[in-house]
Protein backbone atom coordinates (compact mmCIF):
# COMPACT_ATOMS: atom_id res chain seq x y z
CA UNK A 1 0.14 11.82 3.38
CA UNK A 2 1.60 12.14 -0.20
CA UNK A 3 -0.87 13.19 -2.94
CA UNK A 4 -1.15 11.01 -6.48
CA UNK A 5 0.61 13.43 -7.82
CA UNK A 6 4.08 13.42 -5.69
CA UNK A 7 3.77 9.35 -5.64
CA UNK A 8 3.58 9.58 -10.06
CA UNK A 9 6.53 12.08 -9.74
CA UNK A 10 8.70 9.40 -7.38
CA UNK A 11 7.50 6.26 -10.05
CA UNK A 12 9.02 8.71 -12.77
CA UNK A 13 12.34 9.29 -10.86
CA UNK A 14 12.93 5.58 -9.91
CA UNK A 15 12.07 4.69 -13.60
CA UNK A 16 14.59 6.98 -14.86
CA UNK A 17 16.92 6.47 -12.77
CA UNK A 18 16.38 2.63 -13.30
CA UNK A 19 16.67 3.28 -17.23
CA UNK A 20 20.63 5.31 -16.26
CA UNK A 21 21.42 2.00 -14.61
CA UNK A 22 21.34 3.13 -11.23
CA UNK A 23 19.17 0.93 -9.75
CA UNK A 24 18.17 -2.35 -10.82
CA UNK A 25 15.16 -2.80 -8.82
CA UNK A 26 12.88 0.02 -6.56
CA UNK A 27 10.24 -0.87 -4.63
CA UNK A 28 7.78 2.37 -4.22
CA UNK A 29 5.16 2.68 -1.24
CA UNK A 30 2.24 5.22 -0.68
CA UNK A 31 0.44 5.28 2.15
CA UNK A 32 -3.04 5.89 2.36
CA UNK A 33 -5.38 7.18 5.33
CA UNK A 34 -8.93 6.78 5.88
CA UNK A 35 -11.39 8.46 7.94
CA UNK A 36 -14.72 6.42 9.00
CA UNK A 37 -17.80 8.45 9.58
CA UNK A 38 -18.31 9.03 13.49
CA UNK A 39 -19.84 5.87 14.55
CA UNK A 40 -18.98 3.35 11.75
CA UNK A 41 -16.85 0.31 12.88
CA UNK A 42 -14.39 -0.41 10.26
CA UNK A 43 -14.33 -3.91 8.16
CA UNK A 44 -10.83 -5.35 8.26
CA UNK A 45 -12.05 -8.40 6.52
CA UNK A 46 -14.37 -6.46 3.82
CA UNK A 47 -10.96 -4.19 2.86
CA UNK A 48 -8.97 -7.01 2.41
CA UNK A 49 -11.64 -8.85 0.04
CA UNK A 50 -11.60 -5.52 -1.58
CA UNK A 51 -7.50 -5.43 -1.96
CA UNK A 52 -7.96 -9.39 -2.78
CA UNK A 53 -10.40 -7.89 -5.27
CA UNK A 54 -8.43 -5.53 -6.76
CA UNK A 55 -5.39 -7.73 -7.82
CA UNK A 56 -5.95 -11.66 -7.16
CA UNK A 57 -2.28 -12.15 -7.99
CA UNK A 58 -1.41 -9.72 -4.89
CA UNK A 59 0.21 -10.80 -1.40
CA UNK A 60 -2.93 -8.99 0.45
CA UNK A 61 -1.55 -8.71 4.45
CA UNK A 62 -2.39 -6.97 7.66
CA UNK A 63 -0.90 -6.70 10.91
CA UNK A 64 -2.38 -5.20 13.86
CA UNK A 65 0.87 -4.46 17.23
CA UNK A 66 -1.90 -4.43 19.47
CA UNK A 67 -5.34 -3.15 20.56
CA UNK A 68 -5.98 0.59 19.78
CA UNK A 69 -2.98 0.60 18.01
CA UNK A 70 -4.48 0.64 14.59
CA UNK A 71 -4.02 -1.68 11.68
CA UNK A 72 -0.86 -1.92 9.15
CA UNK A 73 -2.43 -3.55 5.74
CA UNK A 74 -1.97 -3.59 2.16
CA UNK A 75 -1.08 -5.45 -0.95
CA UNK A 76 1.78 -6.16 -3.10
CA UNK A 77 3.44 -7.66 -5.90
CA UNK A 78 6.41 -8.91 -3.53
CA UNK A 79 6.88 -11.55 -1.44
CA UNK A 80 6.88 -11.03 1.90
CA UNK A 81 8.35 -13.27 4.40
């Protein structure tokens, strides 16, 4: 997984390269991976309030391919259709 500090040095780049004329538009992702203690079931619902939380104006999502097969989730400033 990619440390704060590699994801701050990618938002410089983009910007940059965004201020050159370059690009017009960059959408940046960091992923994030959480451990639960042995024996604690994890809250989908209570992590999304928590995204919600964290930006109301967000598009908070979550999709889940199939049992055992973990959960994709997040929020963003985008659209997503």
């Amino acid at each position: 997984l990619e440390p704060a500090a590699g994801f701050e040095a990618r938002v410089a780049r983009a910007t940059a390269a965004i201020g050159r004329g370059e690009l017009e538009k960059v959408v940046l992702a960091r992923a994030v991976r959480q451990a639960l203690p042995a024996g604690r079931r994890w809250d989908l619902g209570a992590t999304l309030r928590a995204l919600r939380s964290a930006d109301p104006r967000a598009i908070v999502f979550a999709f889940a391919p199939g049992p055992g097969l973990g959960c994709f989730l997040g929020a963003t400033p985008e659209l997503l259709v």
